[in-house]
PDB file of N, CA and C in Angstrom:
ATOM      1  N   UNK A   1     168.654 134.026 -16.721  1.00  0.00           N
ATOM      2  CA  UNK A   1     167.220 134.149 -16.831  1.00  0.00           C
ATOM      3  C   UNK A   1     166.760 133.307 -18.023  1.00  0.00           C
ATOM      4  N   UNK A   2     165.516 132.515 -17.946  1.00  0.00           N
ATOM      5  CA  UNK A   2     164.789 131.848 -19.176  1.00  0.00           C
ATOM      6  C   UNK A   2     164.384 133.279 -19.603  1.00  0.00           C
ATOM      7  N   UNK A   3     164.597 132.144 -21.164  1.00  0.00           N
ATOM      8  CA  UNK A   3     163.830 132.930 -22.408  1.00  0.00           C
ATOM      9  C   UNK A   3     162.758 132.942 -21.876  1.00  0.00           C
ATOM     10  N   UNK A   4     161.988 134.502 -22.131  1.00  0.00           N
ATOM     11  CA  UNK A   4     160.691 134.363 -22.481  1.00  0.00           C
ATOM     12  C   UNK A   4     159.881 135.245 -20.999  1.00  0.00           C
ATOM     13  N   UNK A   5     161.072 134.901 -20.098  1.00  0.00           N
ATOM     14  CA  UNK A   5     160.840 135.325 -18.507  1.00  0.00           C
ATOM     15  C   UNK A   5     161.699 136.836 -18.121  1.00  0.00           C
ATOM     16  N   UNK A   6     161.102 137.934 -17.700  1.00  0.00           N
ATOM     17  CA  UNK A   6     159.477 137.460 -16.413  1.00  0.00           C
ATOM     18  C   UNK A   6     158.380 137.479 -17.475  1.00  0.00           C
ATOM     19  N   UNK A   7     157.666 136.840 -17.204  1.00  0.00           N
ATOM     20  CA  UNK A   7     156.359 137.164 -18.198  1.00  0.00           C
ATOM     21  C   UNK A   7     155.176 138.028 -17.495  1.00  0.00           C
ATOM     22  N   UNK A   8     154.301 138.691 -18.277  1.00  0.00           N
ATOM     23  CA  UNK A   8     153.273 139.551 -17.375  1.00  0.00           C
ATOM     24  C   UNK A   8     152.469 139.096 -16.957  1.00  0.00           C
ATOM     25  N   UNK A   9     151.748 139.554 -15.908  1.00  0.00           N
ATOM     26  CA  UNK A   9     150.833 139.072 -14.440  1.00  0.00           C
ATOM     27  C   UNK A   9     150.102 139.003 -15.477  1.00  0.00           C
ATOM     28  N   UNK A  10     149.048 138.893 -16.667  1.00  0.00           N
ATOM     29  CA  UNK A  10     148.158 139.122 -17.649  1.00  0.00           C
ATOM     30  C   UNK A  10     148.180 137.944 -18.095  1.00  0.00           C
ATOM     31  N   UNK A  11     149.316 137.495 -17.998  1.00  0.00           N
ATOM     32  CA  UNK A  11     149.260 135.655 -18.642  1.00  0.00           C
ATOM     33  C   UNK A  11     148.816 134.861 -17.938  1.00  0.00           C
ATOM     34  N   UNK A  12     148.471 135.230 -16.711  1.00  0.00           N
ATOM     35  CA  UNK A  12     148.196 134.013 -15.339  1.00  0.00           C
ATOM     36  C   UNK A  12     146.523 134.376 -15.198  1.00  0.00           C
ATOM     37  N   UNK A  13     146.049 135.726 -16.214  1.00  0.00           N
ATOM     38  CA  UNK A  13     144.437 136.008 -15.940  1.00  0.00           C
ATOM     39  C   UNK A  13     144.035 136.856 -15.131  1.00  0.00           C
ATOM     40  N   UNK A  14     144.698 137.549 -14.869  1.00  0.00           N
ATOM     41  CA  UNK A  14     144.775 138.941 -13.917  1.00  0.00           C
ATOM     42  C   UNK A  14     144.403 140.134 -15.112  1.00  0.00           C
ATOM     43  N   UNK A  15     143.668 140.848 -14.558  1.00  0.00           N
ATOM     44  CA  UNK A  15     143.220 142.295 -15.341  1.00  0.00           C
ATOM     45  C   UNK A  15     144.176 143.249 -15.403  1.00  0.00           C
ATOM     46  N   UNK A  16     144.027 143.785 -16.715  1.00  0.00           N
ATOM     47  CA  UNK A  16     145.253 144.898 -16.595  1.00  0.00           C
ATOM     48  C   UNK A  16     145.743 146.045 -15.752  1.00  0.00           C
ATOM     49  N   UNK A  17     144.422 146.201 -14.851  1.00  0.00           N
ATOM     50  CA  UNK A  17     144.510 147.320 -13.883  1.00  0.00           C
ATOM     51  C   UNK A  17     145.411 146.521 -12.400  1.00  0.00           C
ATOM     52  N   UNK A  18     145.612 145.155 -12.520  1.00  0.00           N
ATOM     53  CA  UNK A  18     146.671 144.653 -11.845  1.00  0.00           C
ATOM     54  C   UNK A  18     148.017 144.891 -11.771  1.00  0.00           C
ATOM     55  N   UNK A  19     148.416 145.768 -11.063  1.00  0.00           N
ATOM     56  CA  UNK A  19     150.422 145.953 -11.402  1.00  0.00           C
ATOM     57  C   UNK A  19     151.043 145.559 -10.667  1.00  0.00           C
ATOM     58  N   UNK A  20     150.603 144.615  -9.505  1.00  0.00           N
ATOM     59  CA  UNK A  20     151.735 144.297  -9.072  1.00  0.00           C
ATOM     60  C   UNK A  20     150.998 143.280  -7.564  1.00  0.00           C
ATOM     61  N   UNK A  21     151.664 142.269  -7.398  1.00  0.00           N
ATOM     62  CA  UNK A  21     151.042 141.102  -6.470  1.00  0.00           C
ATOM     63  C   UNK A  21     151.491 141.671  -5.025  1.00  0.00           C
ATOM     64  N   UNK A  22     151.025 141.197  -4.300  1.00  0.00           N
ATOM     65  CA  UNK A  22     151.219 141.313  -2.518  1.00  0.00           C
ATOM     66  C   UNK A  22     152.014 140.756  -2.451  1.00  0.00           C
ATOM     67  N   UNK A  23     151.592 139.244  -2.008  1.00  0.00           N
ATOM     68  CA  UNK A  23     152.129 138.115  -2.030  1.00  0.00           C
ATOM     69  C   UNK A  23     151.256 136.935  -2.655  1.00  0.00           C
ATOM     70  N   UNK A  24     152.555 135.822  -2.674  1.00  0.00           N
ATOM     71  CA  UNK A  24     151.711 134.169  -3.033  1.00  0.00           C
ATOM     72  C   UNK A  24     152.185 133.241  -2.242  1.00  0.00           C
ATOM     73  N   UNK A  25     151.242 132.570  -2.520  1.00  0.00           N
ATOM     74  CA  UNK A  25     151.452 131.063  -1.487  1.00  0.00           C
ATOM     75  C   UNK A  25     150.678 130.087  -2.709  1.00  0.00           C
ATOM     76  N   UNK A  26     151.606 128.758  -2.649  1.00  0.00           N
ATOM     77  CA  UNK A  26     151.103 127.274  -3.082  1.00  0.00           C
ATOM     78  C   UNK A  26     150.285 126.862  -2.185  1.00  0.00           C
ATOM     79  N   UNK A  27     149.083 126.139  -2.195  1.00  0.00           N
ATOM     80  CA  UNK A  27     148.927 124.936  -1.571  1.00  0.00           C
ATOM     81  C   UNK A  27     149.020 123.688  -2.392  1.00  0.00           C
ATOM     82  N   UNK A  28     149.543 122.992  -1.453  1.00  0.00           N
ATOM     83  CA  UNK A  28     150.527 121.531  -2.331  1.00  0.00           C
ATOM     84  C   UNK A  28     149.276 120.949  -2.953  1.00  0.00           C
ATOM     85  N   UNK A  29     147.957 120.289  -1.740  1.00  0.00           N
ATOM     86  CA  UNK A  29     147.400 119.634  -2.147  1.00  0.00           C
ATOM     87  C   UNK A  29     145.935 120.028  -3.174  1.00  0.00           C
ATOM     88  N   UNK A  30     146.079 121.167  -2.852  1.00  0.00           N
ATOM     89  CA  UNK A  30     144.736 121.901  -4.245  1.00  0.00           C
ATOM     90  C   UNK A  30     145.760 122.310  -5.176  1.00  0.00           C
ATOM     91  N   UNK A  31     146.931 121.868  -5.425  1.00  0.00           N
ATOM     92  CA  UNK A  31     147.812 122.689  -6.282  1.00  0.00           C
ATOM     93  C   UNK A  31     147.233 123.943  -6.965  1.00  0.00           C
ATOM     94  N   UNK A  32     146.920 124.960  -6.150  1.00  0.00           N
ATOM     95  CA  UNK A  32     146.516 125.776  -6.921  1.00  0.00           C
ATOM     96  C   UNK A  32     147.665 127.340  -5.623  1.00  0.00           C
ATOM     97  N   UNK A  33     147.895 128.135  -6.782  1.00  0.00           N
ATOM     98  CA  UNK A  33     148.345 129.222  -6.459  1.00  0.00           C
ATOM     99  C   UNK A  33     147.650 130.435  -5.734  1.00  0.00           C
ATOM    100  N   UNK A  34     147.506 130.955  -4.578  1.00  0.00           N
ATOM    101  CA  UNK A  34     146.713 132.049  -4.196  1.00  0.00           C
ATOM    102  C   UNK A  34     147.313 132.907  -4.039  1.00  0.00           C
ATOM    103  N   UNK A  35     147.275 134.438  -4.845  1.00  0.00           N
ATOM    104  CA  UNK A  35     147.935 135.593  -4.960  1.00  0.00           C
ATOM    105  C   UNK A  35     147.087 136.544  -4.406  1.00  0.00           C
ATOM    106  N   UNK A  36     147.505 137.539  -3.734  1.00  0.00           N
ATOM    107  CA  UNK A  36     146.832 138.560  -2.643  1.00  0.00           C
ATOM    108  C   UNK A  36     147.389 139.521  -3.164  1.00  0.00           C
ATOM    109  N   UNK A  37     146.393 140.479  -3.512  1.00  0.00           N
ATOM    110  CA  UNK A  37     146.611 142.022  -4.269  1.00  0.00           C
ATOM    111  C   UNK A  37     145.381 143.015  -3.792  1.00  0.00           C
ATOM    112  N   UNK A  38     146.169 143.883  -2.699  1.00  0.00           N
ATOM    113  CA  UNK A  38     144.959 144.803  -2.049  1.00  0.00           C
ATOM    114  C   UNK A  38     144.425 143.539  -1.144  1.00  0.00           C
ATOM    115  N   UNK A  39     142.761 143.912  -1.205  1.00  0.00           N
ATOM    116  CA  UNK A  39     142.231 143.382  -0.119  1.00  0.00           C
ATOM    117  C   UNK A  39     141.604 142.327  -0.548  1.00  0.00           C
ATOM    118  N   UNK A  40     141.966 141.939  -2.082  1.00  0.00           N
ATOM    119  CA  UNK A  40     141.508 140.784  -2.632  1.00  0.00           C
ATOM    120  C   UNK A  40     142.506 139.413  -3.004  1.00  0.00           C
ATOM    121  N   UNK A  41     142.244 138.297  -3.481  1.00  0.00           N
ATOM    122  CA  UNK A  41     143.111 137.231  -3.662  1.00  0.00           C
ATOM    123  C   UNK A  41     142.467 136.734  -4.402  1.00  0.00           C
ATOM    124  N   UNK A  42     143.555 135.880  -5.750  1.00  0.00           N
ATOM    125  CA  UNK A  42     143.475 134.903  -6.854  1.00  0.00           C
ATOM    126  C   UNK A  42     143.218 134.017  -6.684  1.00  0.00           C
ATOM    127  N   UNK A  43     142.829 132.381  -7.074  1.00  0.00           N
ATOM    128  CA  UNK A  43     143.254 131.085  -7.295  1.00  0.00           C
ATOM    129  C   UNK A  43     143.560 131.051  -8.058  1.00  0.00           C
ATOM    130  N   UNK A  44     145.183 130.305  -8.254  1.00  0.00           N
ATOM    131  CA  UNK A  44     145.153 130.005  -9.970  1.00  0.00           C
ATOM    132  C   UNK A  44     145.590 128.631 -10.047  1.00  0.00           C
ATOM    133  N   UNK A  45     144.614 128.013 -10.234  1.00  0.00           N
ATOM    134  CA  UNK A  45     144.899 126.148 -10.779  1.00  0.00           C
ATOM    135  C   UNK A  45     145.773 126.003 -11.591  1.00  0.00           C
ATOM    136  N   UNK A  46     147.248 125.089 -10.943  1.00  0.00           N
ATOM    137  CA  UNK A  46     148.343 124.414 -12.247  1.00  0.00           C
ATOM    138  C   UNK A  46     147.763 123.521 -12.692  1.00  0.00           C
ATOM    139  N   UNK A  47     146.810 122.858 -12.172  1.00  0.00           N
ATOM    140  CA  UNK A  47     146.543 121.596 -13.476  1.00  0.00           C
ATOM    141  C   UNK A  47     145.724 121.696 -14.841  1.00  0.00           C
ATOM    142  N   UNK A  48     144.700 123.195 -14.256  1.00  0.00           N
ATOM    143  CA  UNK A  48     143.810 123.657 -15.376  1.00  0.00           C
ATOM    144  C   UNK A  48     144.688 124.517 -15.863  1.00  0.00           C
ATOM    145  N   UNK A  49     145.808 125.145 -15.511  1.00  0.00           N
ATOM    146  CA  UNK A  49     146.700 126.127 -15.897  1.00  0.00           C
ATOM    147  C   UNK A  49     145.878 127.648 -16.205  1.00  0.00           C
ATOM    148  N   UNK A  50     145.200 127.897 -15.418  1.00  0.00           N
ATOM    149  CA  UNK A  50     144.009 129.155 -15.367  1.00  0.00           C
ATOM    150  C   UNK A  50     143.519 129.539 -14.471  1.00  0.00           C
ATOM    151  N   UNK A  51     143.094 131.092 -14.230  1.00  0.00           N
ATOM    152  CA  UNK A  51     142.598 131.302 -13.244  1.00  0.00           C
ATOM    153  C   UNK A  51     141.704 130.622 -13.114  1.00  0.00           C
ATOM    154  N   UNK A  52     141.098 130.805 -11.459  1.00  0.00           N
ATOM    155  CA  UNK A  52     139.380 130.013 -11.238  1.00  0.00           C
ATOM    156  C   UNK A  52     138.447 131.202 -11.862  1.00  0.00           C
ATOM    157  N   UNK A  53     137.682 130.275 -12.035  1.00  0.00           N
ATOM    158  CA  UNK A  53     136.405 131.573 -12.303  1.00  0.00           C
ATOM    159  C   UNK A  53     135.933 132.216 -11.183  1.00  0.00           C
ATOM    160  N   UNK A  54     135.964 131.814 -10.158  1.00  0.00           N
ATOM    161  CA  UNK A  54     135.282 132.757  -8.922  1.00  0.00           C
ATOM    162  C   UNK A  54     136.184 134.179  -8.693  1.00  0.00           C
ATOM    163  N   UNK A  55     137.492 133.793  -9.288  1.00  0.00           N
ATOM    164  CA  UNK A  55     138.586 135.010  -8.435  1.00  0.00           C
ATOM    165  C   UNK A  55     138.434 136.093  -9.419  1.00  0.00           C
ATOM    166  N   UNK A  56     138.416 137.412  -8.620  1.00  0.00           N
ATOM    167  CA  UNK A  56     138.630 137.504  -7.499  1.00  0.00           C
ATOM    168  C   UNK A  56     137.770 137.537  -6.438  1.00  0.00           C
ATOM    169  N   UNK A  57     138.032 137.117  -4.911  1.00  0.00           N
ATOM    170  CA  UNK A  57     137.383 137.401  -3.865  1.00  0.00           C
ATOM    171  C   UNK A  57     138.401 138.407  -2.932  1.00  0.00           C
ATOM    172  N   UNK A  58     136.967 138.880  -1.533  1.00  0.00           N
ATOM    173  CA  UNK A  58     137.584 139.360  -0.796  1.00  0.00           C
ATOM    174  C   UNK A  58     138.456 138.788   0.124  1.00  0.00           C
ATOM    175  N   UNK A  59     139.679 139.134   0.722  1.00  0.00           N
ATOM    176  CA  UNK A  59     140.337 138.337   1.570  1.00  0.00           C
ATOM    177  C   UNK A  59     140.023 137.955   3.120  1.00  0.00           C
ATOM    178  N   UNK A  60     139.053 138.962   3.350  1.00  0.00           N
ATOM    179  CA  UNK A  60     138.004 138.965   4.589  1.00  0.00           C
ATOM    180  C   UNK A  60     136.895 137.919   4.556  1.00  0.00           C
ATOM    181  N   UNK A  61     136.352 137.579   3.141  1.00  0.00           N
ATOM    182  CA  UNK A  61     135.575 136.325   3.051  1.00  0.00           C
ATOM    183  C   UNK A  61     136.302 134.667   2.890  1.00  0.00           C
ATOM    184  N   UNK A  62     137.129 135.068   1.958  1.00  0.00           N
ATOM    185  CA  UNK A  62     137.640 133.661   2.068  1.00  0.00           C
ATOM    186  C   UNK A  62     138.858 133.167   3.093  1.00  0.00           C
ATOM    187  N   UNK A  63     138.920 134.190   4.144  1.00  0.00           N
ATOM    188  CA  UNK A  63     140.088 134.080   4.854  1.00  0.00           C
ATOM    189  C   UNK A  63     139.832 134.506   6.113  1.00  0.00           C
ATOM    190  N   UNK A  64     138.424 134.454   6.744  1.00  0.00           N
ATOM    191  CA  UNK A  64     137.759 135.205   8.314  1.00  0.00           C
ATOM    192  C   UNK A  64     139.025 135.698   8.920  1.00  0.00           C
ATOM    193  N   UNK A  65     138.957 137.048   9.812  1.00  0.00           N
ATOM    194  CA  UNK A  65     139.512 136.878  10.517  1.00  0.00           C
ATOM    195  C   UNK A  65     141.080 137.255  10.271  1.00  0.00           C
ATOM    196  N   UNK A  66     141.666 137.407   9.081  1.00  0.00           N
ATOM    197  CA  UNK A  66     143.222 138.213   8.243  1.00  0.00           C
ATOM    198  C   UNK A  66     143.105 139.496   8.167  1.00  0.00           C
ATOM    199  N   UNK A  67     141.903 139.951   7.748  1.00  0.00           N
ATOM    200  CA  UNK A  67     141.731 141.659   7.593  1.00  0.00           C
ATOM    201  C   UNK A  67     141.695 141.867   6.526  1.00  0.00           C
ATOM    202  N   UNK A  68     142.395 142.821   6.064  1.00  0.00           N
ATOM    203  CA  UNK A  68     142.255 142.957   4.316  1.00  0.00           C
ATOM    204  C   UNK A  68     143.464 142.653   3.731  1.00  0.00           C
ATOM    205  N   UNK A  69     144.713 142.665   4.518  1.00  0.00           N
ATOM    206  CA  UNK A  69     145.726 142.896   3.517  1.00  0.00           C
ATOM    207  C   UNK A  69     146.656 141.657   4.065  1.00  0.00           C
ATOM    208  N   UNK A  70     147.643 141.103   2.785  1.00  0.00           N
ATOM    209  CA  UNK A  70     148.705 140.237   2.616  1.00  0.00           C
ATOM    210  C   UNK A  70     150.082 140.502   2.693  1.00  0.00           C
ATOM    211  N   UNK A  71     151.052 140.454   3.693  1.00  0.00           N
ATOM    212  CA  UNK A  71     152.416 141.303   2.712  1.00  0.00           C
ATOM    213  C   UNK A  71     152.802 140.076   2.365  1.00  0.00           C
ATOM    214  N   UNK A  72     152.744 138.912   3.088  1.00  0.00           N
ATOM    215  CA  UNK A  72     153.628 137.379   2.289  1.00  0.00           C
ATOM    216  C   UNK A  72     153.268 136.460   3.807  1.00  0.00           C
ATOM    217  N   UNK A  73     153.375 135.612   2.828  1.00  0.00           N
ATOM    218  CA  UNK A  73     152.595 134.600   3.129  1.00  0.00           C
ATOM    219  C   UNK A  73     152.986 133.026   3.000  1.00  0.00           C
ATOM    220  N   UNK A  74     152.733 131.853   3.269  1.00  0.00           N
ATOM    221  CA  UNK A  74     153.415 130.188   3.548  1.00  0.00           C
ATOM    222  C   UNK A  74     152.525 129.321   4.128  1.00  0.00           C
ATOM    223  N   UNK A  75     152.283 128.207   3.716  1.00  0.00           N
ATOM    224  CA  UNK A  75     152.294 126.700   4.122  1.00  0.00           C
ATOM    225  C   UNK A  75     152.770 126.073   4.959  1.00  0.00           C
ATOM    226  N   UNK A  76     153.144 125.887   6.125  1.00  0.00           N
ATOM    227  CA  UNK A  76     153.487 124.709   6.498  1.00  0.00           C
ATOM    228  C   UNK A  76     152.683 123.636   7.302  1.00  0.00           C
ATOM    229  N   UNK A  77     152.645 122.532   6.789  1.00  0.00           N
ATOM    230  CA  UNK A  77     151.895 121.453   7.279  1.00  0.00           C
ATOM    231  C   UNK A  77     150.317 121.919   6.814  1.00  0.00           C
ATOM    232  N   UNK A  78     149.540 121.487   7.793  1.00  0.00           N
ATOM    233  CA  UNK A  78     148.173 122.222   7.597  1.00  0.00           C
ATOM    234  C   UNK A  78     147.977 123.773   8.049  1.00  0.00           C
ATOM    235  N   UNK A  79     148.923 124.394   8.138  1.00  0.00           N
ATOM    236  CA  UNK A  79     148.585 126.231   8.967  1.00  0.00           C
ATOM    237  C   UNK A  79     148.948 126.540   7.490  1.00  0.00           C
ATOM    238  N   UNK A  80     148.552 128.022   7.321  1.00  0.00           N
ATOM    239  CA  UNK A  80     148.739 129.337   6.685  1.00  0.00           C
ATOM    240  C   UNK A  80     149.480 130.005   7.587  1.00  0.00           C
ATOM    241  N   UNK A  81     150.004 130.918   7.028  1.00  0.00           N
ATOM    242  CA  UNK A  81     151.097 131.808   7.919  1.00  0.00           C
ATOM    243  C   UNK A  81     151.074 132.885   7.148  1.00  0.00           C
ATOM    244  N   UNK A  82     150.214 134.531   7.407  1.00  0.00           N
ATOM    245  CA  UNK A  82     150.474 135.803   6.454  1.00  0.00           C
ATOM    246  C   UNK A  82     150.698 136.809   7.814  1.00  0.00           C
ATOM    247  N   UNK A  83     151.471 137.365   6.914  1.00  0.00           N
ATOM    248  CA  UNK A  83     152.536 138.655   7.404  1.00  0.00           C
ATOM    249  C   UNK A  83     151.935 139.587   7.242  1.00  0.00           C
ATOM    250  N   UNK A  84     152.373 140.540   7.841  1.00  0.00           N
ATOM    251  CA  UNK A  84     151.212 141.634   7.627  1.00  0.00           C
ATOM    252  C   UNK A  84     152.646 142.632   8.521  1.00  0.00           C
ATOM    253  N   UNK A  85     153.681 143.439   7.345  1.00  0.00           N
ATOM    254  CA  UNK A  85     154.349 143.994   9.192  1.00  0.00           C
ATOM    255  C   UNK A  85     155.051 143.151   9.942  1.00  0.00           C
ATOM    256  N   UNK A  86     155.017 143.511  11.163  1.00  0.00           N
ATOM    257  CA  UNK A  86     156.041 142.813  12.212  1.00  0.00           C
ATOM    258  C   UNK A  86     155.564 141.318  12.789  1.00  0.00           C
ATOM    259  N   UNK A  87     153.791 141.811  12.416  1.00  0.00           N
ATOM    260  CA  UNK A  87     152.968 140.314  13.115  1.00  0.00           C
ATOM    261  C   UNK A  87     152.956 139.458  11.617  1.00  0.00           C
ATOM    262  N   UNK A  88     152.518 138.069  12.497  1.00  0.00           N
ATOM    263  CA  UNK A  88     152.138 137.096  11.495  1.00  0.00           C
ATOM    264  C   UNK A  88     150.971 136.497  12.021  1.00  0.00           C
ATOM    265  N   UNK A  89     150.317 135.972  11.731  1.00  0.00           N
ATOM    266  CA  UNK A  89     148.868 135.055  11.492  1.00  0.00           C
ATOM    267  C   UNK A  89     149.552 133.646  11.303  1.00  0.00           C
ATOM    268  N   UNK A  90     148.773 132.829  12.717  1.00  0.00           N
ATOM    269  CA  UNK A  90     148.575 131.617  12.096  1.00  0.00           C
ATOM    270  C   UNK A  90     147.409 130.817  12.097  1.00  0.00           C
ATOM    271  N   UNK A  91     146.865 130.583  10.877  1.00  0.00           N
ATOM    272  CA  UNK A  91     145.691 130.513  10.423  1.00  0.00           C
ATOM    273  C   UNK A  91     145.205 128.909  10.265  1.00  0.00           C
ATOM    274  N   UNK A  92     144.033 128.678  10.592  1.00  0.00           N
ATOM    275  CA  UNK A  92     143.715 126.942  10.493  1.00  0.00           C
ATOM    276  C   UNK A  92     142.829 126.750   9.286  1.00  0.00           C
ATOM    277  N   UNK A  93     143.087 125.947   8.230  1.00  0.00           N
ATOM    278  CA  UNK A  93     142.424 125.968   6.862  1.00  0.00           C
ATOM    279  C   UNK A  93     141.036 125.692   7.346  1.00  0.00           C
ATOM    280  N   UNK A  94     141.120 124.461   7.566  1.00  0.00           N
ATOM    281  CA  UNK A  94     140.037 123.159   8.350  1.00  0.00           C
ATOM    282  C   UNK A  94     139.054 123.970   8.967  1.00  0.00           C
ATOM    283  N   UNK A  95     139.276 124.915   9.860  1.00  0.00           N
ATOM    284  CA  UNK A  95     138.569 125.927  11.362  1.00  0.00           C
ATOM    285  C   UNK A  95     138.469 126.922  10.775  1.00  0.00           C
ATOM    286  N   UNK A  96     138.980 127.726   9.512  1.00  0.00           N
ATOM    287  CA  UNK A  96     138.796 128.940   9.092  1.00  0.00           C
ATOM    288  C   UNK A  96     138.911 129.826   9.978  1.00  0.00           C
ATOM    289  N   UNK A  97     139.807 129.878  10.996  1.00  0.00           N
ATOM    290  CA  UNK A  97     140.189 130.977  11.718  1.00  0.00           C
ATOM    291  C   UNK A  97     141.493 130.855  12.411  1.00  0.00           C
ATOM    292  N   UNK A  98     142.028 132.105  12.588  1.00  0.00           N
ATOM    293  CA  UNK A  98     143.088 132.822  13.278  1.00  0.00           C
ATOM    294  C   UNK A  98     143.344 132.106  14.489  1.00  0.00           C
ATOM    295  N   UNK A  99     144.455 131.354  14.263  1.00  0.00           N
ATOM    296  CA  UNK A  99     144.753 130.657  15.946  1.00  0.00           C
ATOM    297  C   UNK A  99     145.505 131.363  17.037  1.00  0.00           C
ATOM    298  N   UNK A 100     146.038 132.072  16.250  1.00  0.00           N
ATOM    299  CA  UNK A 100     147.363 132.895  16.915  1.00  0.00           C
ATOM    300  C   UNK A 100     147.749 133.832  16.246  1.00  0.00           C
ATOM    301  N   UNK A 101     148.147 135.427  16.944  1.00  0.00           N
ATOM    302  CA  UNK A 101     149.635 136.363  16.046  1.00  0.00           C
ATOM    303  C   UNK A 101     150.661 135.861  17.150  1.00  0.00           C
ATOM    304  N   UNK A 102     151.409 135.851  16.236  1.00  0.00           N
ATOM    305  CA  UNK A 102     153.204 135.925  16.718  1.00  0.00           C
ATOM    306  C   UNK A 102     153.616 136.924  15.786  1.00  0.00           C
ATOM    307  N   UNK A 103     154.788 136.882  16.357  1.00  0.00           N
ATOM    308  CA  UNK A 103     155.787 138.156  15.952  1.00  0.00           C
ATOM    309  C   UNK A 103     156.339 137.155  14.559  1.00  0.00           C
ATOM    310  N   UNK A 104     157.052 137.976  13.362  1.00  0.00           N
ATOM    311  CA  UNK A 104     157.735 137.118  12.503  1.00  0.00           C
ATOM    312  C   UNK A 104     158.894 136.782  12.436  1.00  0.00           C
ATOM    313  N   UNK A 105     159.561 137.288  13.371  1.00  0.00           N
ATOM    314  CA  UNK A 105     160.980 136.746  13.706  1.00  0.00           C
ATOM    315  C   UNK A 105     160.449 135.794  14.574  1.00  0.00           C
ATOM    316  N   UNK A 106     159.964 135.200  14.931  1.00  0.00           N
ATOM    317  CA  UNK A 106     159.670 133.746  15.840  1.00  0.00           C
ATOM    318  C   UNK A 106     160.155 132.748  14.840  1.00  0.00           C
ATOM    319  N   UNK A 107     160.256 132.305  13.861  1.00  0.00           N
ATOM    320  CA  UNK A 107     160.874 130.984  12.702  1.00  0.00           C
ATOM    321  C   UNK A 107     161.715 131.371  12.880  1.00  0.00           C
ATOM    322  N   UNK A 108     162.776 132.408  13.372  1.00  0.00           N
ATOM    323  CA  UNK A 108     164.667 132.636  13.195  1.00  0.00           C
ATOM    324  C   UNK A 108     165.022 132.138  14.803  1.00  0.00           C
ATOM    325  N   UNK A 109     164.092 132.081  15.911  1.00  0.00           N
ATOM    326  CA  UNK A 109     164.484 131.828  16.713  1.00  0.00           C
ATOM    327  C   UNK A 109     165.415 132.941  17.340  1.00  0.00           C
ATOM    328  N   UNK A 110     164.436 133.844  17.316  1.00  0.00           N
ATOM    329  CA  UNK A 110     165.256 134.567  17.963  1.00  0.00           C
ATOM    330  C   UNK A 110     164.223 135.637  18.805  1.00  0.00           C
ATOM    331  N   UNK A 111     164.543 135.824  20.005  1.00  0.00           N
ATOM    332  CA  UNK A 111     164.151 136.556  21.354  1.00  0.00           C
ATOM    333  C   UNK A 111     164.264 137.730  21.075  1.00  0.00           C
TER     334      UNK A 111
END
C-alpha cells in the first residue's frame, strides 16, 4: 500500500455525512470522475483536481431513465453500462437514454 493511502472520501470534496460510494466510473474524454452515492452522483475533474461545483445532482436528472440507484458502473466506447442487481443498463451519452437492459453476465459470455 502507498503512504498516505486510502485517503478519506473528504479529500475528493464530498461532505462528511458521505460514508461510503456506490460506484465510479471515468470518462476518458471529460476526464472527470462520476461517483454515485444513493440516488445522487459526483463529478470530480482530474485536471481541476476538485469537485464540480454543480455536484451533487440527482441521478434521475442527469442520467433519464437509470432510476435512482448505481451498484457499478463502466465506459466502453461511447455507452455507459450501470448495474443495478442482476440487470445492467446500456445507456447512450449523446441520446441521454436507456438503449437496452441485459442481464450482467452477458460480457462473460455466458448463457
Amino acid at each position: 500500500m502507498l503512504w498516505g493511502y486510502p485517503r478519506p472520501i473528504t479529500n475528493f470534496g464530498f461532505p462528511s455525512t458521505v460514508k461510503k460510494i456506490d460506484a465510479a466510473m471515468f470518462l476518458k474524454d471529460e476526464r472527470k470522475v462520476i461517483f454515485f452515492v444513493q440516488d445522487k452522483y459526483w463529478s470530480f475533474d482530474h485536471h481541476k483536481n476538485k469537485m464540480d461545483s454543480k455536484s451533487p445532482k440527482k441521478i434521475k436528472d442527469g442520467f433519464p431513465g437509470m432510476g435512482t440507484h448505481v451498484g457499478a458502473a463502466f465506459q466502453n466506447i461511447d455507452y455507459l453500462y450501470f448495474s443495478n442487481g442482476a440487470n445492467q443498463a446500456e445507456y447512450s451519452r449523446s441520446r441521454r437514454l436507456v438503449l437496452r437492459n441485459i442481464a450482467n453476465y452477458r460480457w462473460l459470455n455466458c448463457d
